[in-house]
C-alpha atoms as a PDB file:
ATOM      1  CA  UNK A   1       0.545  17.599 -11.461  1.00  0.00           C
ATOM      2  CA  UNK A   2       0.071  13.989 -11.875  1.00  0.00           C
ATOM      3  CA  UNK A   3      -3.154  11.586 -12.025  1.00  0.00           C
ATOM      4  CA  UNK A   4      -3.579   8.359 -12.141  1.00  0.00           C
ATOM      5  CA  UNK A   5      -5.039   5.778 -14.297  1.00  0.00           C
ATOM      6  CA  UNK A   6      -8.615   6.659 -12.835  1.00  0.00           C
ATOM      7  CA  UNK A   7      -8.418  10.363 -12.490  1.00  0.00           C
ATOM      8  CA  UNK A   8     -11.569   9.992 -15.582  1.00  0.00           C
ATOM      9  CA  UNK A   9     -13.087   7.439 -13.215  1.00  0.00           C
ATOM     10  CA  UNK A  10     -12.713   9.853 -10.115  1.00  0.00           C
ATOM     11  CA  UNK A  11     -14.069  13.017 -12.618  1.00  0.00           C
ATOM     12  CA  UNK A  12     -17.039  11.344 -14.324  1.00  0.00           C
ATOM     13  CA  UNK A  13     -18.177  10.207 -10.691  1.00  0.00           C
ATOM     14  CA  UNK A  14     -18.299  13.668  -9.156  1.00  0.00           C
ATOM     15  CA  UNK A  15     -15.683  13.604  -6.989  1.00  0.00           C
ATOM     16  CA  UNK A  16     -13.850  16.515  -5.621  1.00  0.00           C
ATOM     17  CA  UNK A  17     -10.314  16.266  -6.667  1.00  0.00           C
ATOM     18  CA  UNK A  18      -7.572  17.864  -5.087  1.00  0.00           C
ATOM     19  CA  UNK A  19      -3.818  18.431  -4.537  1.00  0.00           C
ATOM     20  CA  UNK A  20      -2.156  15.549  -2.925  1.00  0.00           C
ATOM     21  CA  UNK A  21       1.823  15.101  -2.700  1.00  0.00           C
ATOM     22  CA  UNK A  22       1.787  15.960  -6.580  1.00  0.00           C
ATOM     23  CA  UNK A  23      -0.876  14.597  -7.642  1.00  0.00           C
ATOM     24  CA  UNK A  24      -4.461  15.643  -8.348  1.00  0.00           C
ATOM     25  CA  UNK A  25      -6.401  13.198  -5.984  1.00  0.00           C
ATOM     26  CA  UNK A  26     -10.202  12.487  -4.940  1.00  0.00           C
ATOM     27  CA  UNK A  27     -10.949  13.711  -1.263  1.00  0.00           C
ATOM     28  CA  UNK A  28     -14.199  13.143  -1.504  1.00  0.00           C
ATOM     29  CA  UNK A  29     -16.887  11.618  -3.383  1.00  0.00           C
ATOM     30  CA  UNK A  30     -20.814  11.867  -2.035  1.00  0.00           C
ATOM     31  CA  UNK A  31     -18.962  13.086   1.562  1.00  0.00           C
ATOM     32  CA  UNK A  32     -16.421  11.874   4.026  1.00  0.00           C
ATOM     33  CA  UNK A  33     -18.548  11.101   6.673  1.00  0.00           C
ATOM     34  CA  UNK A  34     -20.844   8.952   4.398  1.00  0.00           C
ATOM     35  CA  UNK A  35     -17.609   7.227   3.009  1.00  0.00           C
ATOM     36  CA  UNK A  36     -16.306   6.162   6.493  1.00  0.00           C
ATOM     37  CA  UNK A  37     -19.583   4.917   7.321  1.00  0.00           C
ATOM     38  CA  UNK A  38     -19.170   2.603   4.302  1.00  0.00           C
ATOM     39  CA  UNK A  39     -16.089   1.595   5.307  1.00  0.00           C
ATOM     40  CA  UNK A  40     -17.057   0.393   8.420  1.00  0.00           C
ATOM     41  CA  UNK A  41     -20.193  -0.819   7.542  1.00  0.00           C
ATOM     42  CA  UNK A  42     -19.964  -2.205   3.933  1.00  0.00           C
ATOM     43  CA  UNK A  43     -16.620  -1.370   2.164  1.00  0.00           C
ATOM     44  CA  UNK A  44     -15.106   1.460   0.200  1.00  0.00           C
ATOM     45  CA  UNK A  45     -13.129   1.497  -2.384  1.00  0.00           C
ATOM     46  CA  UNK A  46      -9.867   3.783  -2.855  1.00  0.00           C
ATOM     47  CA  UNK A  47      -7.872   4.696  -5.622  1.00  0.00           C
ATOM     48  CA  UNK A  48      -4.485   4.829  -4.203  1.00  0.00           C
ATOM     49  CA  UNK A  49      -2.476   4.640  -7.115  1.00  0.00           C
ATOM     50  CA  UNK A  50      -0.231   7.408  -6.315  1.00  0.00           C
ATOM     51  CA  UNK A  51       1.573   5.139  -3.935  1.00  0.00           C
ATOM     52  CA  UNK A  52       5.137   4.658  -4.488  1.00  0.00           C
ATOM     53  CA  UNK A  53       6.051   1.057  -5.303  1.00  0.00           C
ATOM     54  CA  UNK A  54       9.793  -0.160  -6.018  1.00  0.00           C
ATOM     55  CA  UNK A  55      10.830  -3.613  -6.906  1.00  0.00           C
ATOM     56  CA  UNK A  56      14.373  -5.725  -5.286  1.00  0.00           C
ATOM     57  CA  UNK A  57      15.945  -8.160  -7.456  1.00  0.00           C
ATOM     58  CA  UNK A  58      18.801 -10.110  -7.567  1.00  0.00           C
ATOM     59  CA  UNK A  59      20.990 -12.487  -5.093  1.00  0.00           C
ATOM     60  CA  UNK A  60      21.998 -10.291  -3.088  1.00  0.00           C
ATOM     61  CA  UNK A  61      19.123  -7.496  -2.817  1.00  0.00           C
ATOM     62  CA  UNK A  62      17.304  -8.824   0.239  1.00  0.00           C
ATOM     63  CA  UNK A  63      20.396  -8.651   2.546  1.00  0.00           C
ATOM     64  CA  UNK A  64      21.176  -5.208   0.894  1.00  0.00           C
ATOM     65  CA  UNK A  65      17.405  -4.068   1.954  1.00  0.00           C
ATOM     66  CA  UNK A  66      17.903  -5.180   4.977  1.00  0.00           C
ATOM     67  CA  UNK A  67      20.081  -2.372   5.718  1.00  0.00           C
ATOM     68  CA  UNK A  68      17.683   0.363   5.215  1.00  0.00           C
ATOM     69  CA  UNK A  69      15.063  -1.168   7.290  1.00  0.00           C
ATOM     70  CA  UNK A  70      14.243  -1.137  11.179  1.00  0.00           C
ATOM     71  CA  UNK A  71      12.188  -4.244  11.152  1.00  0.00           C
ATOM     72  CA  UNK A  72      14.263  -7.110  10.047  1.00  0.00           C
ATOM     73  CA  UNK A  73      13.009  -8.655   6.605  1.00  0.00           C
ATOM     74  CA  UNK A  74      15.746 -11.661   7.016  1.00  0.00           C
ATOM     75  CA  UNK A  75      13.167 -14.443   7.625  1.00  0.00           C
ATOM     76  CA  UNK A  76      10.313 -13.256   5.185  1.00  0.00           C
ATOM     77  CA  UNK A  77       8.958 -15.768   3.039  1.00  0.00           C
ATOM     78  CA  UNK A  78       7.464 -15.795   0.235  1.00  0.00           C
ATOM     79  CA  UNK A  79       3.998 -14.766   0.124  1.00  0.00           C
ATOM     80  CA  UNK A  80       4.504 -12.690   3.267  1.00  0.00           C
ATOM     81  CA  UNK A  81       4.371  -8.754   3.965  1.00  0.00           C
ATOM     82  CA  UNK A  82       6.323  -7.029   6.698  1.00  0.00           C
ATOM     83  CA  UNK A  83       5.657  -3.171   7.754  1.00  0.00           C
ATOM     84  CA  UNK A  84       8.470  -1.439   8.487  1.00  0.00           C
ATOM     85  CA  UNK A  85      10.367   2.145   8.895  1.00  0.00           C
ATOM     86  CA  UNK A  86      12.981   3.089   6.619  1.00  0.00           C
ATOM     87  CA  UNK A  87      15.457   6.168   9.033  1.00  0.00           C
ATOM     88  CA  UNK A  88      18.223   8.456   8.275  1.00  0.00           C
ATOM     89  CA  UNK A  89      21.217   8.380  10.177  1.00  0.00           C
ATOM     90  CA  UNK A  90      20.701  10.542  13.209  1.00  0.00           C
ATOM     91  CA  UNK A  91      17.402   7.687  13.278  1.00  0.00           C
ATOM     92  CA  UNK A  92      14.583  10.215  11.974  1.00  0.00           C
ATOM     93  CA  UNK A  93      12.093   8.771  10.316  1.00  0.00           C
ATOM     94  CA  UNK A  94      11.894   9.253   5.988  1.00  0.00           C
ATOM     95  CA  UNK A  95       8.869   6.824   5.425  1.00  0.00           C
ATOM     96  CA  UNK A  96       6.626   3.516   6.824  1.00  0.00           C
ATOM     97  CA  UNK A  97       6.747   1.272   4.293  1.00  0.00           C
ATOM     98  CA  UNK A  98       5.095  -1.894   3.438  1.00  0.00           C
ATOM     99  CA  UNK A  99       7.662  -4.459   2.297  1.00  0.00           C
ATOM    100  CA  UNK A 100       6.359  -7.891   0.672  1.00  0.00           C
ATOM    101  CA  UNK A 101       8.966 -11.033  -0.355  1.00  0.00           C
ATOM    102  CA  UNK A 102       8.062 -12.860  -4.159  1.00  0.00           C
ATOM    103  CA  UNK A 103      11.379 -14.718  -3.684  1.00  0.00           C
ATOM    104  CA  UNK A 104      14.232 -14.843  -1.963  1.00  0.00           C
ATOM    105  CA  UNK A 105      15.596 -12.744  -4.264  1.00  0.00           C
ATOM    106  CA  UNK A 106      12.891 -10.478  -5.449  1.00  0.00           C
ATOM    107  CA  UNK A 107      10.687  -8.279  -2.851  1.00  0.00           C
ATOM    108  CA  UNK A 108       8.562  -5.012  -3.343  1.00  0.00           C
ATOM    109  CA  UNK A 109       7.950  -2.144  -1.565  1.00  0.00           C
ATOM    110  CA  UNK A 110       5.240   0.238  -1.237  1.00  0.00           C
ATOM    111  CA  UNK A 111       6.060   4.043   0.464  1.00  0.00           C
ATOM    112  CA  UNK A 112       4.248   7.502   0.546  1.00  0.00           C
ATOM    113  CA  UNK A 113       3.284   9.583  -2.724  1.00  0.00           C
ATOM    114  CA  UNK A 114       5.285  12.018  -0.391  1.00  0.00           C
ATOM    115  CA  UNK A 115       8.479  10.341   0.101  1.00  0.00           C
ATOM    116  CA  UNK A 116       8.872   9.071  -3.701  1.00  0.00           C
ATOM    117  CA  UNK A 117      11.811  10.917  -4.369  1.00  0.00           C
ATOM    118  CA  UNK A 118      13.298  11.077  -1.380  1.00  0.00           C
ATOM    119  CA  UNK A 119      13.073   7.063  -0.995  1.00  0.00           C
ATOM    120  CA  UNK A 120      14.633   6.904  -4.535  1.00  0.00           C
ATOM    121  CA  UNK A 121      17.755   9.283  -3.512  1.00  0.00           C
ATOM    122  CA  UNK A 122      18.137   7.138  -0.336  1.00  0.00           C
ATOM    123  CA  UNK A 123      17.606   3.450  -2.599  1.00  0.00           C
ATOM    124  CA  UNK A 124      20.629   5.115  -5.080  1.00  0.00           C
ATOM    125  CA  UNK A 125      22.614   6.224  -2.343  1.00  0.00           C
ATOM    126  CA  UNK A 126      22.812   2.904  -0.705  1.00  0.00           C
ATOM    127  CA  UNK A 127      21.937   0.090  -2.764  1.00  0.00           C
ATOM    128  CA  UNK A 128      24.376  -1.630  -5.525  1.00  0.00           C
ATOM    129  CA  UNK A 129      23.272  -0.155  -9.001  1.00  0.00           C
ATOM    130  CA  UNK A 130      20.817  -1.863 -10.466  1.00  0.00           C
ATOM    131  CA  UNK A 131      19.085  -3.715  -6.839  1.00  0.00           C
ATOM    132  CA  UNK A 132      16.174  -1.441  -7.677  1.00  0.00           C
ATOM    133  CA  UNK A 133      13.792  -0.431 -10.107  1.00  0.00           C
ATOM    134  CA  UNK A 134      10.744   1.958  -9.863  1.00  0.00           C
ATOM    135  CA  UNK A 135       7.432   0.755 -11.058  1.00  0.00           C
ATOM    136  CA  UNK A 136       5.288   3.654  -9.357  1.00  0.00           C
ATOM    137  CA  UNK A 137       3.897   4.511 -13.213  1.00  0.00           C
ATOM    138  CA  UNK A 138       3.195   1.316 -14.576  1.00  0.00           C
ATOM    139  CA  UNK A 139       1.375   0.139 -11.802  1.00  0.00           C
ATOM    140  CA  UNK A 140      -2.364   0.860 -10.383  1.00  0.00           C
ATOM    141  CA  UNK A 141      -3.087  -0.124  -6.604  1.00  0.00           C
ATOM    142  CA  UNK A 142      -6.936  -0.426  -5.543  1.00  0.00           C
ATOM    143  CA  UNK A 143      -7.597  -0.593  -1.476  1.00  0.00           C
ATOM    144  CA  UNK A 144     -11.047  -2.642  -1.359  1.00  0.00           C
ATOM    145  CA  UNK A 145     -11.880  -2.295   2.686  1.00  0.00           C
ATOM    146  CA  UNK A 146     -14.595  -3.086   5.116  1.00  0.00           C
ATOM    147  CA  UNK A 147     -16.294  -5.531   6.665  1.00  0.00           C
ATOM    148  CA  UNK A 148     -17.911  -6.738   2.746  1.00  0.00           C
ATOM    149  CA  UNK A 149     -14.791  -6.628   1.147  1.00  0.00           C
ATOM    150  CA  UNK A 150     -14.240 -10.483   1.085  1.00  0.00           C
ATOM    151  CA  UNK A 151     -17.772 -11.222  -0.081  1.00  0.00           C
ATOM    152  CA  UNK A 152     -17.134  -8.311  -3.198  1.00  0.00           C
ATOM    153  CA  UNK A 153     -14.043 -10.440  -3.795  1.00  0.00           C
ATOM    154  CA  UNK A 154     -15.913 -13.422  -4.011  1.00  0.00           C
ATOM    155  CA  UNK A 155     -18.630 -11.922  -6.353  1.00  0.00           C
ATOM    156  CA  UNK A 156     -16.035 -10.635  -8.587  1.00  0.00           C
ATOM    157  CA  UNK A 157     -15.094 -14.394  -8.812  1.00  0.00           C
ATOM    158  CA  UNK A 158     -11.664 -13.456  -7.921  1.00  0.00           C
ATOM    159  CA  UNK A 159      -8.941 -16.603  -8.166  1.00  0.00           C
ATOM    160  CA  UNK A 160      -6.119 -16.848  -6.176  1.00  0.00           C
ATOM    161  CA  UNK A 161      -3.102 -18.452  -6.903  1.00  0.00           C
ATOM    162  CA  UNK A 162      -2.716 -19.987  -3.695  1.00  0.00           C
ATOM    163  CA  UNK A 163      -2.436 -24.120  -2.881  1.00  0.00           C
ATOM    164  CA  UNK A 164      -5.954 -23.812  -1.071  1.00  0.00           C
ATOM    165  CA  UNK A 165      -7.214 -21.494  -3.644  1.00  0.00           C
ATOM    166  CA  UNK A 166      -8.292 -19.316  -0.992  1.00  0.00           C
ATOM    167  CA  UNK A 167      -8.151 -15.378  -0.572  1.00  0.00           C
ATOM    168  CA  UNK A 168      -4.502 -15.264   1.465  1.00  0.00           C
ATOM    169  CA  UNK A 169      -4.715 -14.498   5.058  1.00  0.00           C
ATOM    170  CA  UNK A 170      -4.032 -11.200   7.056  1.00  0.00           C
ATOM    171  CA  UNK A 171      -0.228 -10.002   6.217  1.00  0.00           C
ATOM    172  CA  UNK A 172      -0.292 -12.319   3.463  1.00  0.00           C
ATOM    173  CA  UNK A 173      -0.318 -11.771  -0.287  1.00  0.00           C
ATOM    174  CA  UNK A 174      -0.585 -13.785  -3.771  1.00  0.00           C
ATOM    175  CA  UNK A 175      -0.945 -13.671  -7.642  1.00  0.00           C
ATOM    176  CA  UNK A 176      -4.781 -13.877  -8.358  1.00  0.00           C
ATOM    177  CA  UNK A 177      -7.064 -13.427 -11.672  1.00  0.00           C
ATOM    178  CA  UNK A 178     -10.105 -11.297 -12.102  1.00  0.00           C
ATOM    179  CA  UNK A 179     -11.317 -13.172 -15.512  1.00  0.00           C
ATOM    180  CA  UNK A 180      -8.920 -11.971 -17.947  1.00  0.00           C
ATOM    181  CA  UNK A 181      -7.122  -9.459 -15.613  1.00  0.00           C
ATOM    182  CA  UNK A 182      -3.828 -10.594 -13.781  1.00  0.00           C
ATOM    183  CA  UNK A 183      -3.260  -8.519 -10.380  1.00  0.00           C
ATOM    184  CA  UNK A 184      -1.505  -8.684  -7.382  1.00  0.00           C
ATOM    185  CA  UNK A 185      -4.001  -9.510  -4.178  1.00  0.00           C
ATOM    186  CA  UNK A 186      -2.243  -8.005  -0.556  1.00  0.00           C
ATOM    187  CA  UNK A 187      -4.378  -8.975   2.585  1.00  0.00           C
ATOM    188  CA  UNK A 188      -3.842  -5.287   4.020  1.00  0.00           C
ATOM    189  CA  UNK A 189      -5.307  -2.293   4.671  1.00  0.00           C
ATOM    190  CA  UNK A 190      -5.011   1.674   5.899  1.00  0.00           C
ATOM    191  CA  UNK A 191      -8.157   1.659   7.862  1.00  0.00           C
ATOM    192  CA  UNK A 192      -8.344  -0.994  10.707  1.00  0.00           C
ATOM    193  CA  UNK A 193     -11.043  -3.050   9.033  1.00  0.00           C
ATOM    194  CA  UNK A 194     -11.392  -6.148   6.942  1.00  0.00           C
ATOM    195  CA  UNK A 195      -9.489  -5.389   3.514  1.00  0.00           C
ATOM    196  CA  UNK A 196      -7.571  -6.227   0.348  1.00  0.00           C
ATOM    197  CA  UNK A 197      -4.919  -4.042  -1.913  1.00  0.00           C
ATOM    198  CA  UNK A 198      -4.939  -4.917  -5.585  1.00  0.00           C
ATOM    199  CA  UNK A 199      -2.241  -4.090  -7.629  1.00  0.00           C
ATOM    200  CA  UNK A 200      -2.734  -4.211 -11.469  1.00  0.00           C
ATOM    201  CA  UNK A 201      -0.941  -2.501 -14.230  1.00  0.00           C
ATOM    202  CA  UNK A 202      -1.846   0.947 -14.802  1.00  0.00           C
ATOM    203  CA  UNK A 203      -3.384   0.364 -18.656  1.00  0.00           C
ATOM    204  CA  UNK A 204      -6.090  -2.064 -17.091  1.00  0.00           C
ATOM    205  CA  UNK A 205      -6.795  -0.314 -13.760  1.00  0.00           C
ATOM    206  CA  UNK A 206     -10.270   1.371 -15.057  1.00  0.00           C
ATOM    207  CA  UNK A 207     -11.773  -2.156 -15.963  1.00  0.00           C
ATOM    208  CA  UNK A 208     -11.040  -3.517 -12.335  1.00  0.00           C
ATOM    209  CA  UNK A 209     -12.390  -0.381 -10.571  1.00  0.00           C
ATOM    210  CA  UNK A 210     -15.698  -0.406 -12.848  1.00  0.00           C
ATOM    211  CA  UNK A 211     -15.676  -4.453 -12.169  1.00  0.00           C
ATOM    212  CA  UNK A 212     -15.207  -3.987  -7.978  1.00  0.00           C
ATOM    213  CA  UNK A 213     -18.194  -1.133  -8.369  1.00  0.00           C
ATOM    214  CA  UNK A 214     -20.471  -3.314 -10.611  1.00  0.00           C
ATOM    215  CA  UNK A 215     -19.419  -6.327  -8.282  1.00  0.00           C
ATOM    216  CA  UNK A 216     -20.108  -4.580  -5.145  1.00  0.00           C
ATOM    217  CA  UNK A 217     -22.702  -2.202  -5.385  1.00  0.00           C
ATOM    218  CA  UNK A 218     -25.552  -4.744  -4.356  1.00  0.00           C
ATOM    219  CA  UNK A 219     -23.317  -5.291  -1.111  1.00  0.00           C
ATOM    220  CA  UNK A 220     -22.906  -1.775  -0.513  1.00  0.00           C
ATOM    221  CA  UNK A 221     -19.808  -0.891  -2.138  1.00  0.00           C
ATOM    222  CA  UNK A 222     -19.047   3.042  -2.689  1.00  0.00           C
ATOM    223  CA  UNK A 223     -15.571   4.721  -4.158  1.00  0.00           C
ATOM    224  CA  UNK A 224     -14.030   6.582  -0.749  1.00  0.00           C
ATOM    225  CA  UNK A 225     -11.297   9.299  -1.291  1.00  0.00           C
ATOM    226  CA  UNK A 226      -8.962  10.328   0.789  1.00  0.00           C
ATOM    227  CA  UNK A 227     -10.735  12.278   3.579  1.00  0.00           C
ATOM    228  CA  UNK A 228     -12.181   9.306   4.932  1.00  0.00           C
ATOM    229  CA  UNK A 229      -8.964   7.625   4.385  1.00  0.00           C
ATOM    230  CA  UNK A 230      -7.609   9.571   6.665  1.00  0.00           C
ATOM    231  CA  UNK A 231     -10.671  10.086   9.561  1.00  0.00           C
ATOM    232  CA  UNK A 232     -10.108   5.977   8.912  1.00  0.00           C
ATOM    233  CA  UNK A 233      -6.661   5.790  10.391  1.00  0.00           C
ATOM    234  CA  UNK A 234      -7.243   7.887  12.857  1.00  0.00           C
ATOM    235  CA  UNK A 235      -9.735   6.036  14.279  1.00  0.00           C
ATOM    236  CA  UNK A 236      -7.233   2.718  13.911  1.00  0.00           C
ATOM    237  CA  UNK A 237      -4.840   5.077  15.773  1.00  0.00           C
ATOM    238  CA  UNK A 238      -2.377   4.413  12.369  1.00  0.00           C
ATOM    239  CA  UNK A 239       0.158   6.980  12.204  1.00  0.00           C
ATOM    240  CA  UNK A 240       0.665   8.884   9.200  1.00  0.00           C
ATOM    241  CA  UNK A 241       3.794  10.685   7.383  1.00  0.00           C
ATOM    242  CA  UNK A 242       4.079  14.214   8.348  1.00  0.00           C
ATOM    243  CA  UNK A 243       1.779  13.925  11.493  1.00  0.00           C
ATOM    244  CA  UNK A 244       3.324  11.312  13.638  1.00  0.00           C
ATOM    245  CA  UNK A 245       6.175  10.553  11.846  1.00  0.00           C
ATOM    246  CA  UNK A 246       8.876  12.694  10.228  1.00  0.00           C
ATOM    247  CA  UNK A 247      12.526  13.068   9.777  1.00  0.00           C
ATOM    248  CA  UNK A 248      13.142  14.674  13.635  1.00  0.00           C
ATOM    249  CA  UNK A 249      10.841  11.851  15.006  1.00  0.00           C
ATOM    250  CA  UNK A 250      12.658   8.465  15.668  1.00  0.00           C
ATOM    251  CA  UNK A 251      10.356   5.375  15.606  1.00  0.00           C
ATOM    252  CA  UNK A 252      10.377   4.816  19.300  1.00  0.00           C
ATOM    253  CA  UNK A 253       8.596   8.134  19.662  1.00  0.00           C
ATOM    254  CA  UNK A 254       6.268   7.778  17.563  1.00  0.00           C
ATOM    255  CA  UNK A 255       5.408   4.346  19.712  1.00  0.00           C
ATOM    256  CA  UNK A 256       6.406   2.108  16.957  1.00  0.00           C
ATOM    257  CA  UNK A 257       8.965   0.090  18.777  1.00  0.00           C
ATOM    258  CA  UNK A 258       7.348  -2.941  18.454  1.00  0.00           C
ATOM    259  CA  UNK A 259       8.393  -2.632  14.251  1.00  0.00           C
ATOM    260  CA  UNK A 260      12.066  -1.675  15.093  1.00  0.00           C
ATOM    261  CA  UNK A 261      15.139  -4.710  16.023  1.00  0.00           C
ATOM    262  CA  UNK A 262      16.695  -3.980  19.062  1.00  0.00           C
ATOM    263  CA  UNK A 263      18.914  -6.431  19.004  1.00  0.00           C
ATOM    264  CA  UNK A 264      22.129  -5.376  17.619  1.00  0.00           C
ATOM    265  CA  UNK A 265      21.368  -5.837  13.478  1.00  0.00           C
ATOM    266  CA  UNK A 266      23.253  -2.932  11.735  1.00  0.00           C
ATOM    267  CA  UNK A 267      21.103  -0.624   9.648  1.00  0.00           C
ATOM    268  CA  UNK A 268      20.872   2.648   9.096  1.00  0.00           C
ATOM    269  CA  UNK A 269      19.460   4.887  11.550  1.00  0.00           C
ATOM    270  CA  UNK A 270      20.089   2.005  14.556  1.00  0.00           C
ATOM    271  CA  UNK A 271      22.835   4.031  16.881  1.00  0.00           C
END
């Protein structure tokens, strides 16, 4: 079984650690009911490093992605994020993804821990070698969320590389430094509340979570696992893999029409 960069993080603070798509996870810390609370009260932070995260490069990679995706990524720009489906042919459903544009030529991709190796079969299947590269093990993603989580930011004397210099806006991501630590700063969430992802790589992913704690504990800030994760989304009415969403469930099913082009674009999974 896998763990992340934090697992020593998630041990040394109590939490109860469990099974979780192949890797050993925190469910829990002082309770899930206490966690939610947080959440939508102060902010919580998650360790959701077990995400899987793929990078696009090259000239011809965005039109290639394109393909593969319900909800046309044509006109993202840089510095914007874009959720979409990703279907098999007969339209099922293999993940929701989260799909963010660097450059024209170079966008990301985060999926579920679930759907890691099943994404990767369906990237290699489809995509000209070498489009596509995994970084799911050199990478660390934190979810800071809650109504707090901008002020915890602040405290942190977090720096984004934006024109404005300001924190980027909801859908939107950036480059940012935390001091000496570079990271990756996504205005999105898994919870329906105020909320940042933070992507850093996976050697320096304990100093940010003990920095967001230190930062954030006088503003309420506790570490969340993934029960309240999920009592979270369910109260945002977010649909997750293997509930609402599967392989024999199209995306107009599962209500998410609104994330799927109807106009004609060919892509897999569109007849």
């Amino acid at each position: 079984m896998k763990r992340t960069p934090l697992y020593e993080r998630h041990a040394a603070l109590g939490a109860r650690l469990v099974p979780f798509a192949g890797w050993e996870m925190p469910l829990q810390y002082e309770g899930v009911l206490a966690e939610h609370r947080a959440v939508r009260e102060r902010a919580g932070l998650f360790d959701v490093s077990h995400m899987a995260n793929f990078a696009f490069a090259g000239r011809d990679c965005r039109e290639a992605l394109r393909r593969l995706l319900t909800h046309d990524i044509g006109d993202l720009a840089p510095g914007e994020t874009r959720y979409s489906l990703v279907c098999n042919e007969q339209g099922g459903v293999l993940d929701d993804v989260m799909v963010s544009a660097h450059a024209s030529d170079h966008l990301t991709l985060v999926a579920n821990a679930a759907n890691h190796d099943k994404l990767a079969a369906h990237f290699t299947a489809h995509l000209p070698e070498g489009a596509w590269q995994d970084d799911t093990d050199h990478l660390a993603l934190l979810a800071l969320q809650g109504p707090a989580s901008r002020q915890i930011l602040e405290a942190l004397e977090v720096k984004p590389r934006t024109p404005d210099g300001r924190l980027p806006a909801r859908g939107r991501h950036c480059e940012a430094v935390a001091g000496d630590l570079a990271l990756h700063l996504h205005h999105t969430g898994y919870t329906g509340e105020l909320g940042f992802e933070l992507a850093v790589a996976g050697v320096h992913a304990a100093e940010l979570w003990d920095r967001l704690l230190a930062a954030g504990e006088p503003l309420g800030l506790r570490p969340a696992g993934l029960g309240a994760r999920d009592t979270l989304r369910l109260e945002a009415a977010l649909p997750l893999y293997g509930h609402e969403l599967s392989e024999t469930i199209t995306p107009l099913e599962a209500g998410l029409a609104r994330f799927v082009d109807l106009s004609g674009r060919d892509y897999v999974g569109a007849e």
